[in-house]
N, C-alpha and C. Protein backbone atom coordinates (compact mmCIF):
# COMPACT_ATOMS: atom_id res chain seq x y z
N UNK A 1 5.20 48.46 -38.89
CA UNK A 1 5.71 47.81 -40.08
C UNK A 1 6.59 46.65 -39.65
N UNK A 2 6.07 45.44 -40.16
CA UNK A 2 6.90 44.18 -40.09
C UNK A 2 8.15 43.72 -41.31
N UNK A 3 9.26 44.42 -40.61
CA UNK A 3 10.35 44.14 -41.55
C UNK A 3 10.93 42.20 -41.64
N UNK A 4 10.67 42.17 -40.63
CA UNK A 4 11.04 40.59 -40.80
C UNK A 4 9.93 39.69 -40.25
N UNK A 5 9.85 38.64 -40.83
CA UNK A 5 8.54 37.38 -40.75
C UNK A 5 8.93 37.23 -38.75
N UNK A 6 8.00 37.46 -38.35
CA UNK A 6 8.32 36.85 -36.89
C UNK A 6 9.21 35.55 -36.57
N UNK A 7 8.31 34.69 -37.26
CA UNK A 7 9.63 33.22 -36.79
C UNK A 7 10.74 33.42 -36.98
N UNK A 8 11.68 34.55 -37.99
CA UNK A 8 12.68 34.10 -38.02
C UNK A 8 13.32 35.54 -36.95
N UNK A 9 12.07 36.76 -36.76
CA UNK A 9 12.75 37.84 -35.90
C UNK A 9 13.33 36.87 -34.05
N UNK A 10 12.29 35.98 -33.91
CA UNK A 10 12.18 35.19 -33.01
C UNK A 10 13.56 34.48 -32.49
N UNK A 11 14.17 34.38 -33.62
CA UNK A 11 15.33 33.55 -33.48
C UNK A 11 16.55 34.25 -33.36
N UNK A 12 16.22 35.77 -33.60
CA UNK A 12 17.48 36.68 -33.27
C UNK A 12 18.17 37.03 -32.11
N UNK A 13 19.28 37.50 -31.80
CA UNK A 13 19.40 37.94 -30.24
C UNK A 13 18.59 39.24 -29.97
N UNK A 14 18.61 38.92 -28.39
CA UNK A 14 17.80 40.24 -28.23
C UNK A 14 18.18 41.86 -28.72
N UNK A 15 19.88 42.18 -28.72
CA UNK A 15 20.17 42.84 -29.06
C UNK A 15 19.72 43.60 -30.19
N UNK A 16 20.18 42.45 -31.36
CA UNK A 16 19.56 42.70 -32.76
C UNK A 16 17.95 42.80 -32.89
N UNK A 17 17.17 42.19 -32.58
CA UNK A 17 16.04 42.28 -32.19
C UNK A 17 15.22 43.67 -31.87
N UNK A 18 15.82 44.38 -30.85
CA UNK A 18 15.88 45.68 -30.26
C UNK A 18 16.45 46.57 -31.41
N UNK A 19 17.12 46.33 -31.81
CA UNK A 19 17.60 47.45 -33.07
C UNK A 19 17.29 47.29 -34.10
N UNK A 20 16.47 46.16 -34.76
CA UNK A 20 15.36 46.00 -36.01
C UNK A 20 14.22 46.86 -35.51
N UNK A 21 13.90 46.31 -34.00
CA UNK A 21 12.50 47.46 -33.90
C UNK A 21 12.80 49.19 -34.08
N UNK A 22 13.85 49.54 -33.89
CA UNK A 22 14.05 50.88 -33.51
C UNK A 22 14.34 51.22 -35.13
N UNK A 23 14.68 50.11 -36.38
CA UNK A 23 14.69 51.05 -37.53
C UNK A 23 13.11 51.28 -38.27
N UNK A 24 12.33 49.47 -37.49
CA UNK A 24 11.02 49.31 -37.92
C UNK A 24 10.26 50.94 -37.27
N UNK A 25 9.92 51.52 -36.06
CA UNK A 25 9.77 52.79 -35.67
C UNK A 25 10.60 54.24 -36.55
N UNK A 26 11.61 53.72 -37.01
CA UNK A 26 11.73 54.80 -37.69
C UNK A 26 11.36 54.87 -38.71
N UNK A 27 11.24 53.60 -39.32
CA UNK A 27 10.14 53.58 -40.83
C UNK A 27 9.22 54.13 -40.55
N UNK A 28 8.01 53.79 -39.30
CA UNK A 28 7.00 54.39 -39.52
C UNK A 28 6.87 55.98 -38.83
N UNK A 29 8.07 56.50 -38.93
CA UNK A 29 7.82 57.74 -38.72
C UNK A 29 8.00 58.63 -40.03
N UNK A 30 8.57 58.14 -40.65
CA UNK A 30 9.29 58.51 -42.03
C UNK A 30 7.60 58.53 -43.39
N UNK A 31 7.98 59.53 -43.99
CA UNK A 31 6.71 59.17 -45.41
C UNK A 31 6.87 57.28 -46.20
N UNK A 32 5.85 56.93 -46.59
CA UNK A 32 5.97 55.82 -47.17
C UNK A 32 6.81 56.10 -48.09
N UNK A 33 6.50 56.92 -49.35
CA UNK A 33 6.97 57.14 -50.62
C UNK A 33 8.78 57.91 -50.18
N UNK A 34 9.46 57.81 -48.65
CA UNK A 34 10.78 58.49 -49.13
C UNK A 34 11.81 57.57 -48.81
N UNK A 35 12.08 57.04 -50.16
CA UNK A 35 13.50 55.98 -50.13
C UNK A 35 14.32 56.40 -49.91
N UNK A 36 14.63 57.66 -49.86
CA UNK A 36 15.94 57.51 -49.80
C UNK A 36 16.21 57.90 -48.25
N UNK A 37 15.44 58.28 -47.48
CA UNK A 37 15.53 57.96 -45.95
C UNK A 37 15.34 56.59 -45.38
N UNK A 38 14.70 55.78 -46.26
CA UNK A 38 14.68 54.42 -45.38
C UNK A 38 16.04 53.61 -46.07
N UNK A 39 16.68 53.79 -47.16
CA UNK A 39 17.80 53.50 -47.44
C UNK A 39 18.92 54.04 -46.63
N UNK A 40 19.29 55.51 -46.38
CA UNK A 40 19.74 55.75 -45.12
C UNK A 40 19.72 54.95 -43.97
N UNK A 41 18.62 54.87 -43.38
CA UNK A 41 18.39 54.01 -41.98
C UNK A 41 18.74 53.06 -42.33
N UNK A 42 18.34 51.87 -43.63
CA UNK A 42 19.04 50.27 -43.90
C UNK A 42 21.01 51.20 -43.68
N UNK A 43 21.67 51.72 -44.08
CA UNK A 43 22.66 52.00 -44.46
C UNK A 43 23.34 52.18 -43.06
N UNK A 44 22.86 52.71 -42.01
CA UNK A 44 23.15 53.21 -40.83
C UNK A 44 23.01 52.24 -39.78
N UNK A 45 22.17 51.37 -40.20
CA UNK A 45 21.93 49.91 -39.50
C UNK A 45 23.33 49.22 -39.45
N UNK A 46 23.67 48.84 -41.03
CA UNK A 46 24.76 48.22 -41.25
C UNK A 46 25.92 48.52 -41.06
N UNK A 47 26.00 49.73 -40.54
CA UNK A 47 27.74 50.29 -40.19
C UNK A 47 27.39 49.75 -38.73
N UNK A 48 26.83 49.26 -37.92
CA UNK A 48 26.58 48.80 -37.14
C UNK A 48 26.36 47.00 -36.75
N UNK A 49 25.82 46.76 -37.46
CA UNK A 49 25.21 45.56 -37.41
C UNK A 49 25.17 44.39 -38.97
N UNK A 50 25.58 43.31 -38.48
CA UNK A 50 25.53 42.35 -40.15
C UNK A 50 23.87 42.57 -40.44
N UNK A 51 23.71 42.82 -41.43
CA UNK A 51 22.32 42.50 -42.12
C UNK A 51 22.09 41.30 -42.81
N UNK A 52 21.02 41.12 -42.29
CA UNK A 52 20.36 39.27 -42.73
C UNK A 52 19.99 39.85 -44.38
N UNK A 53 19.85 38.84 -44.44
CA UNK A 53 19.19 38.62 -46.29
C UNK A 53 17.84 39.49 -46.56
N UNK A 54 16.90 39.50 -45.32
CA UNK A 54 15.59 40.38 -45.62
C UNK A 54 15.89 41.92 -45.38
N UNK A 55 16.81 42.20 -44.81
CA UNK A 55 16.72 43.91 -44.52
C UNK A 55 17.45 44.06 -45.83
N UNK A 56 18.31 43.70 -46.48
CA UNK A 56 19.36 43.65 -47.75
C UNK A 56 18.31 43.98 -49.03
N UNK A 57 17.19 42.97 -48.84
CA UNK A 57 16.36 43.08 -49.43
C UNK A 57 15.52 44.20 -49.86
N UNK A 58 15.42 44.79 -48.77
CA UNK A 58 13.96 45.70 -48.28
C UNK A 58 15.08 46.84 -48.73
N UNK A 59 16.58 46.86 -48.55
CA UNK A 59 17.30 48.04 -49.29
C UNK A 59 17.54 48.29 -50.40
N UNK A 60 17.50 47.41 -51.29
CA UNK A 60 17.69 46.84 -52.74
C UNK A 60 16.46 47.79 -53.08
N UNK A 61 15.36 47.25 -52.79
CA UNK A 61 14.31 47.63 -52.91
C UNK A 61 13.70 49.38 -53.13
N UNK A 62 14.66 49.12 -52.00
CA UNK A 62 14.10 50.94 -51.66
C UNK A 62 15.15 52.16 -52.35
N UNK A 63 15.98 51.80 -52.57
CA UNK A 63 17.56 52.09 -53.60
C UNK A 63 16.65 51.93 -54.98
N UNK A 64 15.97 51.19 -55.56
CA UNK A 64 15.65 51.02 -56.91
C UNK A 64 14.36 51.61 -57.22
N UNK A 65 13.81 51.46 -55.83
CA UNK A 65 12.07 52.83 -55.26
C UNK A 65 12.96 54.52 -55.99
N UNK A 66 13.63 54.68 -55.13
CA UNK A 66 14.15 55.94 -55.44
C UNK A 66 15.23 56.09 -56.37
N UNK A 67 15.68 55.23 -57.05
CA UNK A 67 16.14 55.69 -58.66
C UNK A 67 15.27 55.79 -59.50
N UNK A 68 13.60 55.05 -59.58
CA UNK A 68 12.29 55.47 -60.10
C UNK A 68 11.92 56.86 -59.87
N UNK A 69 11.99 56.89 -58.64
CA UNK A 69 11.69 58.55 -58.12
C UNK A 69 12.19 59.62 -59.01
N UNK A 70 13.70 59.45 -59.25
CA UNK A 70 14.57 60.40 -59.69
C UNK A 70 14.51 60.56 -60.77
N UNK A 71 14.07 59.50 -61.91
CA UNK A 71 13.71 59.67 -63.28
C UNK A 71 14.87 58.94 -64.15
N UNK A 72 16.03 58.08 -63.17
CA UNK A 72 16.70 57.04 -63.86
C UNK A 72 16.93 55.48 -62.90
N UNK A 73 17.09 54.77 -63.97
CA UNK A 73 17.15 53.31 -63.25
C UNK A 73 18.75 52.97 -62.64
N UNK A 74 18.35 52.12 -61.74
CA UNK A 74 19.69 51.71 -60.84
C UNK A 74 20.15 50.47 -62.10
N UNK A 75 21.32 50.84 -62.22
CA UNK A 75 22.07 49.56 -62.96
C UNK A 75 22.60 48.43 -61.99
N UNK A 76 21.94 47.30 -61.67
CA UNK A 76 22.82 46.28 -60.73
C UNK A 76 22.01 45.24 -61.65
């Protein structure tokens, strides 16, 4: 799973780089359909690391995946 467009993963340090792949691997170990583990992992990233605008994204995302799940909507 490609969380970020290459050109711009390209431009990251290696550090960060290395630890996008290791949440991208944990996505794909995880079920597609369970947000609220890949919201975890976005969440666990960031006590760690600034998050760019696309992982922010892909959490938004997956936060509002699984308030669908639950049978109410996220108010933001």
């Amino acid at each position: 799973m490609e969380l970020i467009k290459n050109e711009l993963f390209l431009t990251l340090p290696p550090s960060y780089q290395k630890a996008v792949e290791k949440v991208e691997q944990e996505f794909r170990d995880i079920p597609e359909t369970d947000h609220r583990a890949k919201r975890d992992i976005l969440l666990e990233f960031s006590l760690k690391y600034l998050m760019i605008k696309e992982l922010w994204d892909i959490y938004f995302f997956e936060r509002f995946e699984f308030s669908n799940d639950c049978g109410f909507y996220a108010s933001y």
